[in-house]
Protein backbone atom coordinates (compact mmCIF):
# COMPACT_ATOMS: atom_id res chain seq x y z
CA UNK A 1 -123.72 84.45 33.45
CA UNK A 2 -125.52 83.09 36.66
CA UNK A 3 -124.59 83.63 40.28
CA UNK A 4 -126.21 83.50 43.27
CA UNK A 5 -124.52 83.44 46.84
CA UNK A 6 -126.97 83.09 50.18
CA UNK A 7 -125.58 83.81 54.14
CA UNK A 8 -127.64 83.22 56.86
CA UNK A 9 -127.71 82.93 60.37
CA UNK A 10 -130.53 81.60 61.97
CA UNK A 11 -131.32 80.14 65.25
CA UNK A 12 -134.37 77.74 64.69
CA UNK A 13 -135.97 75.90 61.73
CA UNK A 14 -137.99 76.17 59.19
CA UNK A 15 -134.87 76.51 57.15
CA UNK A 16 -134.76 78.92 53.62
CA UNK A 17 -135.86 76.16 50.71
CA UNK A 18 -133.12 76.96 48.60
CA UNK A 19 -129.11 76.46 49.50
CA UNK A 20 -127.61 78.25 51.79
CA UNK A 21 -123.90 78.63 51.60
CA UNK A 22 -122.71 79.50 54.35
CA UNK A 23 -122.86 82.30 57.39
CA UNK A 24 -122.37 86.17 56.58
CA UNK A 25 -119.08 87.90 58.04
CA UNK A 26 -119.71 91.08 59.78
CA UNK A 27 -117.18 93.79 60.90
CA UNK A 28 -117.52 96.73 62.93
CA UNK A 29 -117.30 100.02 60.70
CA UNK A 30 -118.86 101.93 63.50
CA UNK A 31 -118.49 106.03 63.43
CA UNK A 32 -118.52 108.70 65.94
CA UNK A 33 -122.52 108.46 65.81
CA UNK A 34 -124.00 105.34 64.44
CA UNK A 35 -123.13 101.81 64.84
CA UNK A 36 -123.25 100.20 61.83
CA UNK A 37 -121.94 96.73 60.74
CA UNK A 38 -120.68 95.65 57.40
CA UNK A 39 -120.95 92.33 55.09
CA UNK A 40 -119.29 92.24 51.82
CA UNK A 41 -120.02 89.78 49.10
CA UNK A 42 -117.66 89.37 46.26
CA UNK A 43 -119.04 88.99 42.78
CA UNK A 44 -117.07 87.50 40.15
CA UNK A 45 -116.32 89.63 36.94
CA UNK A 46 -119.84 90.97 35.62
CA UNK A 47 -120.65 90.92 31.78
CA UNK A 48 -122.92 93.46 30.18
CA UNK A 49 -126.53 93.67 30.23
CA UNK A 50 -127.15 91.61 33.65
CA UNK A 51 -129.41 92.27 36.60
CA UNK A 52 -127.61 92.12 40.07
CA UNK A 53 -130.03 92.04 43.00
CA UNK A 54 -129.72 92.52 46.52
CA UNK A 55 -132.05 91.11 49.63
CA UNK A 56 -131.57 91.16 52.92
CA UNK A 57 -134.05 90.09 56.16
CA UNK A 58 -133.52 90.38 59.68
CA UNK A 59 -136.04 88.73 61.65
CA UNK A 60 -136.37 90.82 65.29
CA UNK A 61 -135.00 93.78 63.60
CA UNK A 62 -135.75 96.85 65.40
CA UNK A 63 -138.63 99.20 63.34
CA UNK A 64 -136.10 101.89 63.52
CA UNK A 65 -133.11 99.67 62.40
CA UNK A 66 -131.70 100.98 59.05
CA UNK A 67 -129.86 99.15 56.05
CA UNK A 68 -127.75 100.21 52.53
CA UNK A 69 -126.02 98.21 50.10
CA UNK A 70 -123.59 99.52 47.45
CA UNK A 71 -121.86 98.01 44.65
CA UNK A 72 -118.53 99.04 44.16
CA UNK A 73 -116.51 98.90 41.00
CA UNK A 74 -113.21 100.19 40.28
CA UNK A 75 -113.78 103.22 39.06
CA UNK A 76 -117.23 103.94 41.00
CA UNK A 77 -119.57 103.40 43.87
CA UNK A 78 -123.54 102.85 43.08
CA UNK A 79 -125.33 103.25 46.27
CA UNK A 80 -129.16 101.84 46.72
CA UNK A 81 -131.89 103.94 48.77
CA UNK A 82 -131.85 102.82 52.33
CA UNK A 83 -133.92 100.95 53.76
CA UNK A 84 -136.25 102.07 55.28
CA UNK A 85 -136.27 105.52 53.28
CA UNK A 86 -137.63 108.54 54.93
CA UNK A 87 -138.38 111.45 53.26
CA UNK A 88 -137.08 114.00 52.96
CA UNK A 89 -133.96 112.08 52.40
CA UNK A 90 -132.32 112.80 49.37
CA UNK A 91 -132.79 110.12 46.70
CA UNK A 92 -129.40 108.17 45.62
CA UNK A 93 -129.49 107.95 41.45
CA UNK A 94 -126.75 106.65 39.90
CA UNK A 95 -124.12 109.32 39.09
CA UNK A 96 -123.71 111.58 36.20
CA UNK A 97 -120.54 109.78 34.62
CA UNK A 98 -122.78 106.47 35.13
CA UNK A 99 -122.11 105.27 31.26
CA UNK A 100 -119.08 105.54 31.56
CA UNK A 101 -118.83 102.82 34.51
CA UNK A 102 -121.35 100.69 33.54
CA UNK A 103 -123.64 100.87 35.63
CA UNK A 104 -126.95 102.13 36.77
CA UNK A 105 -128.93 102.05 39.55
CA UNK A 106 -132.37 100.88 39.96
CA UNK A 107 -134.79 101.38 42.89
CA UNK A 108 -134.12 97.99 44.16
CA UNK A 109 -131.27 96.31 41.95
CA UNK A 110 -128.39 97.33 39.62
CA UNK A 111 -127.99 96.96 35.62
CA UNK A 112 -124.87 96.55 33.98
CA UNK A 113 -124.17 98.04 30.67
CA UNK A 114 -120.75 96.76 29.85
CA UNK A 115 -118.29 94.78 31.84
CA UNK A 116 -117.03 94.43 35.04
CA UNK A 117 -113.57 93.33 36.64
CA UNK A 118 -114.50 91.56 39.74
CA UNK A 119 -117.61 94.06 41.73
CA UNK A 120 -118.02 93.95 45.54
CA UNK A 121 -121.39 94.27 46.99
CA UNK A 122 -121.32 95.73 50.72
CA UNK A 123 -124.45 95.85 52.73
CA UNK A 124 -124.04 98.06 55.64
CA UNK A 125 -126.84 98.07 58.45
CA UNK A 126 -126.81 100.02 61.39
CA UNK A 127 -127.68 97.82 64.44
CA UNK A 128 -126.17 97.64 67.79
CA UNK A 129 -125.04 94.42 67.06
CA UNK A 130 -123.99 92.01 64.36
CA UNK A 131 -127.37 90.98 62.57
CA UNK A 132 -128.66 87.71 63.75
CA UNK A 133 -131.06 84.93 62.66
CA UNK A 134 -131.02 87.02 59.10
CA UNK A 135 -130.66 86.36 54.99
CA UNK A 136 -128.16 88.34 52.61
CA UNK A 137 -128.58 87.12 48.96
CA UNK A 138 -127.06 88.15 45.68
CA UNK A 139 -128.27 87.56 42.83
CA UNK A 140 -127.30 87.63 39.26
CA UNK A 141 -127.92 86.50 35.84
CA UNK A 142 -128.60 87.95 32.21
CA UNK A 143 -131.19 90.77 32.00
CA UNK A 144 -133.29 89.22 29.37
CA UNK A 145 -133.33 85.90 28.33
CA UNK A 146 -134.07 83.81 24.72
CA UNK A 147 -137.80 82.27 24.60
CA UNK A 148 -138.71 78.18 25.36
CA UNK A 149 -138.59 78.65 28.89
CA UNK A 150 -141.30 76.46 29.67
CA UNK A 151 -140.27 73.64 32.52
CA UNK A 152 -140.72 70.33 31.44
CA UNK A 153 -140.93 67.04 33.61
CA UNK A 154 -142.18 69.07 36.63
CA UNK A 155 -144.44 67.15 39.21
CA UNK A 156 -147.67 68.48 39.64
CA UNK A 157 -147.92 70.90 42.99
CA UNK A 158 -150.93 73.14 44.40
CA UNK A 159 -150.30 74.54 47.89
CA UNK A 160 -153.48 75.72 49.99
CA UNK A 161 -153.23 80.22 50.24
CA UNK A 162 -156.17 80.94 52.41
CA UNK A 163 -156.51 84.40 51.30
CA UNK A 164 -157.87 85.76 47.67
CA UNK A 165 -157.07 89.24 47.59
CA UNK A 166 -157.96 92.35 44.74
CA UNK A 167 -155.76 95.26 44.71
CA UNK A 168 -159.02 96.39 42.82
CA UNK A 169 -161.24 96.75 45.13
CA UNK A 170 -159.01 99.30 47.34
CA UNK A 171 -159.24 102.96 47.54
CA UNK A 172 -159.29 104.93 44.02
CA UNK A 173 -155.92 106.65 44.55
CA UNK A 174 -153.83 103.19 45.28
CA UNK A 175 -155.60 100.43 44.18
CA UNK A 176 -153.74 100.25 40.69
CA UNK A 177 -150.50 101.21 42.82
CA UNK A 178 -150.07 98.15 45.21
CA UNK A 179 -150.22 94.90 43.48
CA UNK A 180 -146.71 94.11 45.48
CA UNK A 181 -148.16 94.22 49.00
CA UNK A 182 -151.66 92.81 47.71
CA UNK A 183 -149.77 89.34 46.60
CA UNK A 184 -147.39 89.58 49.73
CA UNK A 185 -150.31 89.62 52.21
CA UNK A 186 -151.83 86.67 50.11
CA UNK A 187 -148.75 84.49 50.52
CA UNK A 188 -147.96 85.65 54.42
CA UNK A 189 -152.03 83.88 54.77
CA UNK A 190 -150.15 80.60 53.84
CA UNK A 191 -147.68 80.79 56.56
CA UNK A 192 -149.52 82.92 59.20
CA UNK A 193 -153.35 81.92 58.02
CA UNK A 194 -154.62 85.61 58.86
CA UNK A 195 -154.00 87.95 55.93
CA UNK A 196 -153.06 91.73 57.03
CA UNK A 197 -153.90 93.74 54.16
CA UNK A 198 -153.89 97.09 54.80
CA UNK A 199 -151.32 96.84 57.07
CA UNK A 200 -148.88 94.98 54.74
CA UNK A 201 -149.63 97.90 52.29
CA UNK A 202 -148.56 100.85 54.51
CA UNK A 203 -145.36 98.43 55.42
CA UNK A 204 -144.85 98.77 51.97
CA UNK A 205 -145.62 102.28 51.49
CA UNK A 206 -141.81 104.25 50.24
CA UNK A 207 -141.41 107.80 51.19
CA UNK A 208 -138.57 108.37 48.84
CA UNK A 209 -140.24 107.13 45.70
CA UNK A 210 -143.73 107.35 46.75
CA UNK A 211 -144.35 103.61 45.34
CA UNK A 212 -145.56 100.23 47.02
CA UNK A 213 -143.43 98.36 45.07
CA UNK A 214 -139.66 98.16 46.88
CA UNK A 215 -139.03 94.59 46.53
CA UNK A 216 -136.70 95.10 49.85
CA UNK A 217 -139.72 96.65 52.14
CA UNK A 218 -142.31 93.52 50.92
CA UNK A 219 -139.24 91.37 52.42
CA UNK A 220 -138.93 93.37 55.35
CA UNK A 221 -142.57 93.22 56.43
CA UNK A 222 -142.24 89.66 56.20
CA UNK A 223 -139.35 89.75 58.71
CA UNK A 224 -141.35 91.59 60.98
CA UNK A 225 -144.32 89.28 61.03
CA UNK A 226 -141.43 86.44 61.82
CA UNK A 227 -141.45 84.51 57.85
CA UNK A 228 -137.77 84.68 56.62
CA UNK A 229 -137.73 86.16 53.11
CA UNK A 230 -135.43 86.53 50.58
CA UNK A 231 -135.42 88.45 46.43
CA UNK A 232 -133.83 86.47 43.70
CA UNK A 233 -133.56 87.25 39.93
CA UNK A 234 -133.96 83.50 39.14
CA UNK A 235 -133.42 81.99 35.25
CA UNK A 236 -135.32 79.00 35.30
CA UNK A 237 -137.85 76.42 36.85
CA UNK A 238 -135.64 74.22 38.77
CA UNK A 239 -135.55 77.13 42.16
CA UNK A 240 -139.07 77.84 41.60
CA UNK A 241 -140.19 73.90 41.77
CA UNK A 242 -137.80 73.43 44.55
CA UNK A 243 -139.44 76.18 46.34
CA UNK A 244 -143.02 74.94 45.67
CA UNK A 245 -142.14 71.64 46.76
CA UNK A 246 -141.10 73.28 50.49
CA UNK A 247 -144.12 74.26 50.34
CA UNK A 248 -143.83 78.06 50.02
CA UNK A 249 -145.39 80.34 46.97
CA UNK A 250 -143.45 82.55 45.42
CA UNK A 251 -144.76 85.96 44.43
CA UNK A 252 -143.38 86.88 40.94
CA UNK A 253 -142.68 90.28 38.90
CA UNK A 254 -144.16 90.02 35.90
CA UNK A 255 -144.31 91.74 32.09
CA UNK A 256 -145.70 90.47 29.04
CA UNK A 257 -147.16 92.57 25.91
CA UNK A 258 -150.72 92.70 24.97
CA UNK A 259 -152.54 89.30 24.84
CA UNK A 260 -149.30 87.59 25.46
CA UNK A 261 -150.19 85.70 28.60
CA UNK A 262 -154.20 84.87 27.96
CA UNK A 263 -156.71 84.45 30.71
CA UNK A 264 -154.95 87.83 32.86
CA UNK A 265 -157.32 90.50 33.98
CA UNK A 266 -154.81 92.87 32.36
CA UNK A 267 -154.21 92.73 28.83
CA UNK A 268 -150.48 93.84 28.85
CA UNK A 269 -148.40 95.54 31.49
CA UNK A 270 -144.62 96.86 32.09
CA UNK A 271 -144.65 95.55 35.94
CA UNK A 272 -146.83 93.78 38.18
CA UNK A 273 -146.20 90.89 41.16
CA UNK A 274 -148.80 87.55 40.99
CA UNK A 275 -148.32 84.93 43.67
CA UNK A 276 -147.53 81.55 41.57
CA UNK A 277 -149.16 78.61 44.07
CA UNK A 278 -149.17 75.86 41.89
CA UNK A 279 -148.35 74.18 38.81
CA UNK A 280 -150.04 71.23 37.26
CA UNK A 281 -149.41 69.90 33.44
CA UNK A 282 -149.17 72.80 31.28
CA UNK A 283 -150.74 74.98 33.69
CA UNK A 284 -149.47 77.50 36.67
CA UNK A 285 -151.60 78.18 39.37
CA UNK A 286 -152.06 81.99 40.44
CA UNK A 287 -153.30 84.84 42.49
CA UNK A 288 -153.33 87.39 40.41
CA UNK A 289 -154.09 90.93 42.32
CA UNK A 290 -155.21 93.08 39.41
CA UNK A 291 -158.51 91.14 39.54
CA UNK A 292 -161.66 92.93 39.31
CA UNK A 293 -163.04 90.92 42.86
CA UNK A 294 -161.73 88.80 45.44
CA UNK A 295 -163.42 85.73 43.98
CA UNK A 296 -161.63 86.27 40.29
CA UNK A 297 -158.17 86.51 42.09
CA UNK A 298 -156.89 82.50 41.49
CA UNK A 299 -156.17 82.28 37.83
CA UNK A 300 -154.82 79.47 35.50
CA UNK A 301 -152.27 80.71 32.93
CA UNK A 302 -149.94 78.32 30.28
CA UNK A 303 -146.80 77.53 31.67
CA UNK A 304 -145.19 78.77 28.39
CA UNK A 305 -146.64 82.02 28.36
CA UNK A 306 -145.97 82.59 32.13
CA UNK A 307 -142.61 81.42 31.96
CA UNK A 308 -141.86 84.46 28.86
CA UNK A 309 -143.94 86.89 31.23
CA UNK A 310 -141.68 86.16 34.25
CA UNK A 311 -138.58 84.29 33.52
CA UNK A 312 -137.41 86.22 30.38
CA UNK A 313 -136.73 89.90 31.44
CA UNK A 314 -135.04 89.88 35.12
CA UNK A 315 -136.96 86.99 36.53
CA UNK A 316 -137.50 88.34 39.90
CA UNK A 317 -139.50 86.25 42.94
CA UNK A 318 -139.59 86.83 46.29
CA UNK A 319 -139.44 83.77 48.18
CA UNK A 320 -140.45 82.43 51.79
CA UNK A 321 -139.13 80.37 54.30
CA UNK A 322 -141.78 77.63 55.13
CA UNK A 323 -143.48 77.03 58.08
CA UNK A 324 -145.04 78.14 61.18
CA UNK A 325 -144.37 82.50 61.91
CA UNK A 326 -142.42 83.41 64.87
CA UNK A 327 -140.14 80.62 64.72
């Protein structure tokens, strides 16, 4: 099963290069202390083994300005770390009688592990008012996926990224830690032409989990520098062409097995975000951050081999609204 559901609300173009359908409905569920504002996005009944991902960006969003999405089943409710974590905050893991709902929780998505009767997502953010000129996506589809996922009949497309970043050549204690920010700061060059590295890596920096990696803090920095943003667990080629053809990369999380996906500077890994730029013949076009150097960073791998690397197990991109930042 696929499914995929975007809501915006935004004020001036560029607009987000894949469908939107439609704006997000907010209601007050505001407390004695904080005000906080709720969406809720219906998901229709969940099979087994499937990745459900949640995104949200708020351009203008206050630094201080806090988010939390849960997924709510019938018998249970799996709650997400917020975002922006701060430590010592206690850590939300998905509860003890987890198997027995289905469910479990993930630092930045959910897995299912046997059905579900019609799920809610909620995203609750706590804001003084309704969230404007934002994205709320929700994404869906099978964890893993069969092989042949190359993408045949695809036009040939290489966008211009300015910057050619190595997490490599950072400090000793991070630089195999913070491949997520490294490929983030190389696709923000495309849209705001000056790449912020360091400072895109302590935006990305988690207190809770000590990691780099939060797919919903690379979005969030993104938001703050004024480029729309959004995390999808896509299945196929046809959202990644249409996004290359707006003329926005796409930074993808990546896993292949040793010497599965030739010409990489690592031979095998369980996790690690590239920035795909470009795809020509049987060919993708990437900046891949585990690069000894800055000058080995753009890298040509088989389409086939990238596609089993990305596409097959969760499939997960984050993707950019095109155009000029600050809009």
């Amino acid at each position: 099963m696929e499914f995929v559901t975007r809501l915006a609300s935004r004020q001036s173009d560029p607009a987000y290069p894949l469908e939107v359908n439609g704006p997000a409905a907010w209601e007050s569920v505001t407390d004695a202390t904080v005000v906080t504002w709720r969406c809720r996005v219906q998901l229709p009944s969940m099979p087994g083994d499937h990745i459900v991902v949640p995104s949200f960006a708020h351009l203008g969003a206050a630094h201080d300005e806090r988010y939390r999405f849960v997924l709510r089943t019938e018998a249970c409710a799996f709650w997400l770390n917020p975002v922006p974590g701060s430590a010592p905050a206690t850590i939300k893991s998905t509860p003890a009688n987890a198997t027995r709902h289905k469910v479990t929780c993930h630092i930045d998505c959910w897995h299912t592990h046997g059905a579900l009767e019609a799920p809610l997502v909620e995203l609750l953010v706590e804001a003084d008012s309704p969230p404007a000129n934002h994205l709320l996506i929700v994404s869906a589809r099978p964890l893993e996926l069969p092989g042949n996922l190359g993408a045949p009949g695809h036009p040939d497309i290489e966008l211009e990224v300015p910057a050619s970043i190595s997490q490599m050549q950072a400090d000793n204690t991070i630089k195999g830690r913070i491949c997520s920010p490294t490929a983030l700061a190389m696709a923000m060059s495309a849209v705001t032409k000056t790449p912020q590295w360091q400072a895109t890596i302590d935006a990305c920096y988690d207190p809770l989990t000590r990691a780099y990696g939060a797919w919903p803090l690379a979005i969030r920095w993104a938001g703050q520098q004024g480029v729309l943003a959004g995390v999808e667990a896509l299945s196929g080629w046809r959202d990644a062409l249409r996004v290359l053809e707006a003329g926005s990369p796409l930074v993808c999380s990546i896993r292949f097995e040793k010497n599965a996906l030739n010409g990489a500077p690592m031979q095998s890994t369980s996790g690690h975000l590239v920035l795909l730029y470009g795809i020509k013949g049987d060919y993708v076009y990437i900046k891949d951050p585990a690069a000894a150097r800055d000058s080995e960073v753009d890298r040509r791998y088989r389409v086939d081999e990238f596609s089993a690397a990305w596409l097959q197990r969760r499939g997960a991109a984050y993707i950019f609204t095109p155009g000029a930042a600050g809009n």
